[in-house]
C-alpha atoms as a PDB file:
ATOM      1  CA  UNK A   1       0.000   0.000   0.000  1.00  0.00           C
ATOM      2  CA  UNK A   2       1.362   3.220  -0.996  1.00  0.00           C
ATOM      3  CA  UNK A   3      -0.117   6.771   0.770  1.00  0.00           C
ATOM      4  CA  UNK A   4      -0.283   9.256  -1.645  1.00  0.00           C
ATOM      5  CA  UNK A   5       0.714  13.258   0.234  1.00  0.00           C
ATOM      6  CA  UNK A   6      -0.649  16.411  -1.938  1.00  0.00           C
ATOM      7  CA  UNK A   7       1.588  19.751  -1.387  1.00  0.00           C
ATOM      8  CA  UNK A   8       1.100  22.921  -1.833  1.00  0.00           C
ATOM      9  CA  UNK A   9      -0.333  26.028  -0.514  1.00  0.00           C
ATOM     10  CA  UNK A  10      -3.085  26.339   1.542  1.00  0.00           C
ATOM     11  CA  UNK A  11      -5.296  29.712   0.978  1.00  0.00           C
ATOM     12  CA  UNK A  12      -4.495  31.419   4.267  1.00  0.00           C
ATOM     13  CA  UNK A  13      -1.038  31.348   3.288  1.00  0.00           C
ATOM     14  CA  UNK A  14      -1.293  32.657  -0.042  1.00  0.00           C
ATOM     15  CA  UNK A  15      -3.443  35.571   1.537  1.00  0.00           C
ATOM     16  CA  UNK A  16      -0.707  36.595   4.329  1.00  0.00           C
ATOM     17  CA  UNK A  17       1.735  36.381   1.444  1.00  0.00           C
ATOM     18  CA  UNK A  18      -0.259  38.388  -1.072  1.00  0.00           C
ATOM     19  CA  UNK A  19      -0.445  40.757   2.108  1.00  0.00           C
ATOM     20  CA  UNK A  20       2.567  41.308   2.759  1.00  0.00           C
ATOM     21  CA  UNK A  21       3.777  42.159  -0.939  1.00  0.00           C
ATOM     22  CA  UNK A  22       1.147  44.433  -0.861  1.00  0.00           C
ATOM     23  CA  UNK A  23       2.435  46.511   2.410  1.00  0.00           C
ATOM     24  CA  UNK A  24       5.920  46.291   1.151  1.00  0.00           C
ATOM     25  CA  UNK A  25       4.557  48.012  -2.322  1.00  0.00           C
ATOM     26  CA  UNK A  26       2.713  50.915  -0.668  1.00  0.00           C
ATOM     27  CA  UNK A  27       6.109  51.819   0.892  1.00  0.00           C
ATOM     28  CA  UNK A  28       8.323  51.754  -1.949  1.00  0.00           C
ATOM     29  CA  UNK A  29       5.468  53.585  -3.902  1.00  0.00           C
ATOM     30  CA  UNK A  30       5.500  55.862  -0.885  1.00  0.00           C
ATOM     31  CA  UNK A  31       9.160  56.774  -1.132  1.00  0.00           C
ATOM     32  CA  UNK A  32       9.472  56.833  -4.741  1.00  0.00           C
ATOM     33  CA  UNK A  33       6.613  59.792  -4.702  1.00  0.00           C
ATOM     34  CA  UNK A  34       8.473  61.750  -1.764  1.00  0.00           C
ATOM     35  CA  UNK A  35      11.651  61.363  -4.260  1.00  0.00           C
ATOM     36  CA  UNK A  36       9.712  62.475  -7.331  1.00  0.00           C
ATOM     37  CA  UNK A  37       8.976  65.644  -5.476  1.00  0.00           C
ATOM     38  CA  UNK A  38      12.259  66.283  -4.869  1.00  0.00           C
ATOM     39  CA  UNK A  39      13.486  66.138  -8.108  1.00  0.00           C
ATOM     40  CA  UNK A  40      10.792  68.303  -9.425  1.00  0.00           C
ATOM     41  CA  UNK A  41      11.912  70.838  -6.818  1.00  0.00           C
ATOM     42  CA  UNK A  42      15.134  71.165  -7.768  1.00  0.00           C
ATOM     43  CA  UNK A  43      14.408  70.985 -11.650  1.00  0.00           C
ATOM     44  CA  UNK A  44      12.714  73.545 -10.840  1.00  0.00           C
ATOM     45  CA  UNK A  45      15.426  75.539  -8.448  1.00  0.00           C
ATOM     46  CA  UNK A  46      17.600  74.932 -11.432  1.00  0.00           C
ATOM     47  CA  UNK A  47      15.086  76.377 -14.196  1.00  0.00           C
ATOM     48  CA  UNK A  48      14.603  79.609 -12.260  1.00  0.00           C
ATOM     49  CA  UNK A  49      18.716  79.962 -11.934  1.00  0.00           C
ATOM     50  CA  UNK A  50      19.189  79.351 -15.720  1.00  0.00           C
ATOM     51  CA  UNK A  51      16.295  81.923 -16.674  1.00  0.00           C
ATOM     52  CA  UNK A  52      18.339  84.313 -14.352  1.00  0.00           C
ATOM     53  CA  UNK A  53      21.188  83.909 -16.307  1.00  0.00           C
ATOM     54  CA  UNK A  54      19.074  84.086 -19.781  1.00  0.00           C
ATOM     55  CA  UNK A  55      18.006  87.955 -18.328  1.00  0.00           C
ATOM     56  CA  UNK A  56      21.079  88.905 -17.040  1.00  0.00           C
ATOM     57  CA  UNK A  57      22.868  88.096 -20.483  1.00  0.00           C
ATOM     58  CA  UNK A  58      19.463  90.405 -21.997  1.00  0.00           C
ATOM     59  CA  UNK A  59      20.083  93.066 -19.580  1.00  0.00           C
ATOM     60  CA  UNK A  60      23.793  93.281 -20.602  1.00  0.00           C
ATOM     61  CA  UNK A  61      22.808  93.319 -24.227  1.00  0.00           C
ATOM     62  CA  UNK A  62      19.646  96.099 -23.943  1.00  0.00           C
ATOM     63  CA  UNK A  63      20.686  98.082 -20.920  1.00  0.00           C
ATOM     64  CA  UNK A  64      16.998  96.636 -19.373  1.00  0.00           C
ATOM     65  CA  UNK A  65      15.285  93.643 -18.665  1.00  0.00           C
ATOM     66  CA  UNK A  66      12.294  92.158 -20.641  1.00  0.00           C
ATOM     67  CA  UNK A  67       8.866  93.399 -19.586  1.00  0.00           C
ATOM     68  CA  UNK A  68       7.517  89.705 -19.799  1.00  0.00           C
ATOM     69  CA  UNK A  69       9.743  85.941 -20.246  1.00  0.00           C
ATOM     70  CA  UNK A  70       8.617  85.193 -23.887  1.00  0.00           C
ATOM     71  CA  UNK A  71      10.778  83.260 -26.759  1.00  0.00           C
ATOM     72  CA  UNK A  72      10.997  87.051 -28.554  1.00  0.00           C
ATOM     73  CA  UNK A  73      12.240  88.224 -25.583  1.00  0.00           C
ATOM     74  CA  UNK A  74      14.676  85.647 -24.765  1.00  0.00           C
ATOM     75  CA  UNK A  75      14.901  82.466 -27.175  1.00  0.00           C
ATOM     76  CA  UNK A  76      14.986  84.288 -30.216  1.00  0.00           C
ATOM     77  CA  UNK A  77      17.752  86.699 -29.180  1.00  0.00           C
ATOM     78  CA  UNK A  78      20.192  83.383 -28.511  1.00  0.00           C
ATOM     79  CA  UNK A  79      20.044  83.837 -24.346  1.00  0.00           C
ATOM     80  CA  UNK A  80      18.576  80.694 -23.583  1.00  0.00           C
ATOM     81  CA  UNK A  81      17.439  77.674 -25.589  1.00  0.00           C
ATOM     82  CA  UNK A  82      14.083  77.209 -24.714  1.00  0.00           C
ATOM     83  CA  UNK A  83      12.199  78.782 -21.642  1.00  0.00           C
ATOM     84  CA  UNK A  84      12.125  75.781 -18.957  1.00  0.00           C
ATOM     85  CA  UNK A  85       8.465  75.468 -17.332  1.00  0.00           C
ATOM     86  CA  UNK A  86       6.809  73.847 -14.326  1.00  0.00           C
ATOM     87  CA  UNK A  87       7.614  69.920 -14.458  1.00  0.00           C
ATOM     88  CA  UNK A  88       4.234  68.896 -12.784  1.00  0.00           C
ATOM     89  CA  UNK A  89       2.002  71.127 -15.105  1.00  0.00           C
ATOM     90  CA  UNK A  90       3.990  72.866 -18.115  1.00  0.00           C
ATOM     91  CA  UNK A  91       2.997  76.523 -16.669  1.00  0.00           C
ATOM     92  CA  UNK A  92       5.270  79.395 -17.171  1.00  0.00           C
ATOM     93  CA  UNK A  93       7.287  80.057 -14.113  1.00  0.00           C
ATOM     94  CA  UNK A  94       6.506  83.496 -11.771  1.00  0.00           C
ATOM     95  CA  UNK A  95       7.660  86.802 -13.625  1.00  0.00           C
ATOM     96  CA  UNK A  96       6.894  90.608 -13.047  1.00  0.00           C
ATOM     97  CA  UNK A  97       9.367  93.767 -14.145  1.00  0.00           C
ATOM     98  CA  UNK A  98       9.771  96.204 -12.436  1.00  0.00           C
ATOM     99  CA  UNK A  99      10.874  99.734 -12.755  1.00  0.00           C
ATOM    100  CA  UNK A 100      12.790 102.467 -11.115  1.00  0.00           C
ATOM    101  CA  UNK A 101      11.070 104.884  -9.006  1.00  0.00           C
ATOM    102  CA  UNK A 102      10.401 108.086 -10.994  1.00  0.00           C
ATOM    103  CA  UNK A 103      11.685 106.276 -14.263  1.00  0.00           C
ATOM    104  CA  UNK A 104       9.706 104.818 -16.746  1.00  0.00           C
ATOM    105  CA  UNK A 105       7.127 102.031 -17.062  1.00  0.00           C
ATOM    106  CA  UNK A 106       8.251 100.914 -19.480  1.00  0.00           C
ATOM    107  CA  UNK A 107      12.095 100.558 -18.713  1.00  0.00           C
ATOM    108  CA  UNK A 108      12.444  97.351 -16.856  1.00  0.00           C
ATOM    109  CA  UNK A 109      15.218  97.628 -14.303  1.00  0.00           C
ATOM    110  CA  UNK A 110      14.526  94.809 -11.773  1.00  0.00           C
ATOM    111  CA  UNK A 111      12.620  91.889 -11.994  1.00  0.00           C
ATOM    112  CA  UNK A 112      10.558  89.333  -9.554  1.00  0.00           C
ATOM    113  CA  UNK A 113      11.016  85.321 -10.696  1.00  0.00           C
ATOM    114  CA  UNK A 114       9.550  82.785  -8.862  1.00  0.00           C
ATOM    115  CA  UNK A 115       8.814  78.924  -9.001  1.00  0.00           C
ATOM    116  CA  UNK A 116       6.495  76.748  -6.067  1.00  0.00           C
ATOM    117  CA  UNK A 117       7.888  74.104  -4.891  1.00  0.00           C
ATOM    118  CA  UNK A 118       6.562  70.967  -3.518  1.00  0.00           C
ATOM    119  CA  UNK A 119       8.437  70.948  -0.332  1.00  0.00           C
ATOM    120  CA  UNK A 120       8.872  73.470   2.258  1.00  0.00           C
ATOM    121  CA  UNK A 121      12.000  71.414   3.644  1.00  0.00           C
ATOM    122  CA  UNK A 122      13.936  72.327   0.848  1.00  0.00           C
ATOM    123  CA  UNK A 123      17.127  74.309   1.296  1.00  0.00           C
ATOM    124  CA  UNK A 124      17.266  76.546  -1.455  1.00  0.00           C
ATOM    125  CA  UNK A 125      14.455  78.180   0.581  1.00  0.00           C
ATOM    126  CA  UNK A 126      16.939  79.351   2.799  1.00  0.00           C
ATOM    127  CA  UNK A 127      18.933  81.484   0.477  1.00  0.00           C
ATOM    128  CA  UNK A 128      16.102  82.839  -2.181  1.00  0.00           C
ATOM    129  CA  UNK A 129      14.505  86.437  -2.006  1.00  0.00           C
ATOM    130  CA  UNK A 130      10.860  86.384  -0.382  1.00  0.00           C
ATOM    131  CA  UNK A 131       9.807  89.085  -1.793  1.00  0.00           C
ATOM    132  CA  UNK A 132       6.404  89.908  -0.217  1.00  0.00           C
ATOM    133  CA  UNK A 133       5.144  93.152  -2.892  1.00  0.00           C
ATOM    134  CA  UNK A 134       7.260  95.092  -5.383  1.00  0.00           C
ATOM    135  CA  UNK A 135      10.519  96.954  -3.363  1.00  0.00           C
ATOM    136  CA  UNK A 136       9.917 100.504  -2.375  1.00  0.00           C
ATOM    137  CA  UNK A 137      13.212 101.530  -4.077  1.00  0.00           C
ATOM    138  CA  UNK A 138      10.821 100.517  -7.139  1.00  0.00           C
ATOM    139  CA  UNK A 139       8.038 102.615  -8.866  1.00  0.00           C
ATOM    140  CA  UNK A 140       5.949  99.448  -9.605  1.00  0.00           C
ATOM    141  CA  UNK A 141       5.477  96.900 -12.244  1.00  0.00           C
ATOM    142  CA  UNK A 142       6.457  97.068 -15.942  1.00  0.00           C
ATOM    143  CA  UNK A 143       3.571  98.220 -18.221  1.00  0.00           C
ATOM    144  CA  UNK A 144       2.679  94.592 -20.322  1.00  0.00           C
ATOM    145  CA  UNK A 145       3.989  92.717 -17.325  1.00  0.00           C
ATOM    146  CA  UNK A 146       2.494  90.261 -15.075  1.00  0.00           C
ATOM    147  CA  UNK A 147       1.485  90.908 -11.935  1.00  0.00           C
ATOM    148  CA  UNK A 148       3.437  90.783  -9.243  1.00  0.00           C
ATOM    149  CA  UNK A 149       3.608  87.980  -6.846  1.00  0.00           C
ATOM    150  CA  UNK A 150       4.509  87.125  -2.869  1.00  0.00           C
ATOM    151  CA  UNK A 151       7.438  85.379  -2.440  1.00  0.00           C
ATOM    152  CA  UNK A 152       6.733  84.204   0.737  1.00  0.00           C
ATOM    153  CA  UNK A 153       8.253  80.689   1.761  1.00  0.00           C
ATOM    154  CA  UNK A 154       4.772  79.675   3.101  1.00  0.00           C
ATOM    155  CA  UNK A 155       2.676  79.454   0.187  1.00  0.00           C
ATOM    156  CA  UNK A 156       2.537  79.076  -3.439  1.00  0.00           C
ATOM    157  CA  UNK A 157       3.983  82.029  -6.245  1.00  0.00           C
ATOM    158  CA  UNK A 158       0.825  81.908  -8.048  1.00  0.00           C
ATOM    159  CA  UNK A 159      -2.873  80.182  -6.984  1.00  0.00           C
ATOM    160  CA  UNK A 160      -2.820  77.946 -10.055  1.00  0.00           C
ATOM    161  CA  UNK A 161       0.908  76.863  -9.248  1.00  0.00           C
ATOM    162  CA  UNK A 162       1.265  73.244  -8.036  1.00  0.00           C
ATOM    163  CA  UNK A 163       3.163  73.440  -4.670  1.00  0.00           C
ATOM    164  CA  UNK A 164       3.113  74.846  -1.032  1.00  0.00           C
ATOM    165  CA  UNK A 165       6.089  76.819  -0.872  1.00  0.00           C
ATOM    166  CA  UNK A 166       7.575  79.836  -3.481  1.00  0.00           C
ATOM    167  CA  UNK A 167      11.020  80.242  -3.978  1.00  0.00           C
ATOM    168  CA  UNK A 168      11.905  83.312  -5.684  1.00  0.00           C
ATOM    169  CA  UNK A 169      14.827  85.394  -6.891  1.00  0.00           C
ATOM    170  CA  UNK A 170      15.775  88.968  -7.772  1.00  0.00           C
ATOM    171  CA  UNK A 171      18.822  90.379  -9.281  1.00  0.00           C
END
């Protein structure tokens, strides 16, 4: 007489195992969106420093800065490639001009450029502007230029700006 033994599985097992794969997922899933934010932020920290440099090489050439962050304005000219934008939603980052006291609207001599980010733990936080309303040592925005923003670390640049904190920078 032989006994015949069947192995395998039994259903309880298979549902602690199908369990646990499914806690471990939700963690690395977890992670992996903390670290997606991160590099969003600092795509974006690096888009706003390489627009900087895009107006700063249009300043030297025009004796002003551009009014508004357009590809006439900036691509066209040769000071940047192509104007970077918001990684989570394509918008155009935070931009107002702003002129001299007692000069002229429509002179540009400062500017206001801002990006939200994601995280309010982020560093470069530490070191940008937060600019709250256009300087007093300025007579106000640019005529054709966008509105002025608050640079404040607490909140977004812009209401329709993904994000929770604004990190901006002025010449």
């Amino acid at each position: 007489m032989t006994k015949s033994y069947k192995r395998g599985f039994t259903l309880i097992e298979l549902l602690v195992v199908i369990a646990i794969i499914g806690i471990l997922a939700s963690i690395v899933l977890a992670s992996l969106d903390s670290a997606r934010k991160k590099g969003r932020d600092a795509r974006r920290v690096a888009d706003i420093k390489e627009i900087q440099l895009a107006l700063e090489l249009s300043y030297d050439a025009n004796g002003q800065y551009p009014n508004v962050i357009s590809t006439s304005t900036l691509v066209t000219p040769g000071y940047i490639s192509v104007i970077p934008s918001d990684p989570a939603n394509l918008a155009p980052y935070s931009y107002a001009g702003y002129y001299t006291a007692g000069g002229t609207a429509s002179v540009c001599s400062s500017y206001h450029l801002g990006a939200s980010l994601e995280s309010q733990s982020n560093t470069a936080l530490n070191s940008d502007a937060d600019v709250l309303t256009t300087p007093a040592a300025y007579g106000g925005v640019c005529t054709g230029s966008n509105a002025d923003f608050s640079g404040t670390d607490s909140a977004h640049c812009n209401a329709a700006d993904v994000g929770v904190a604004c990190y901006d920078v002025k010449p």
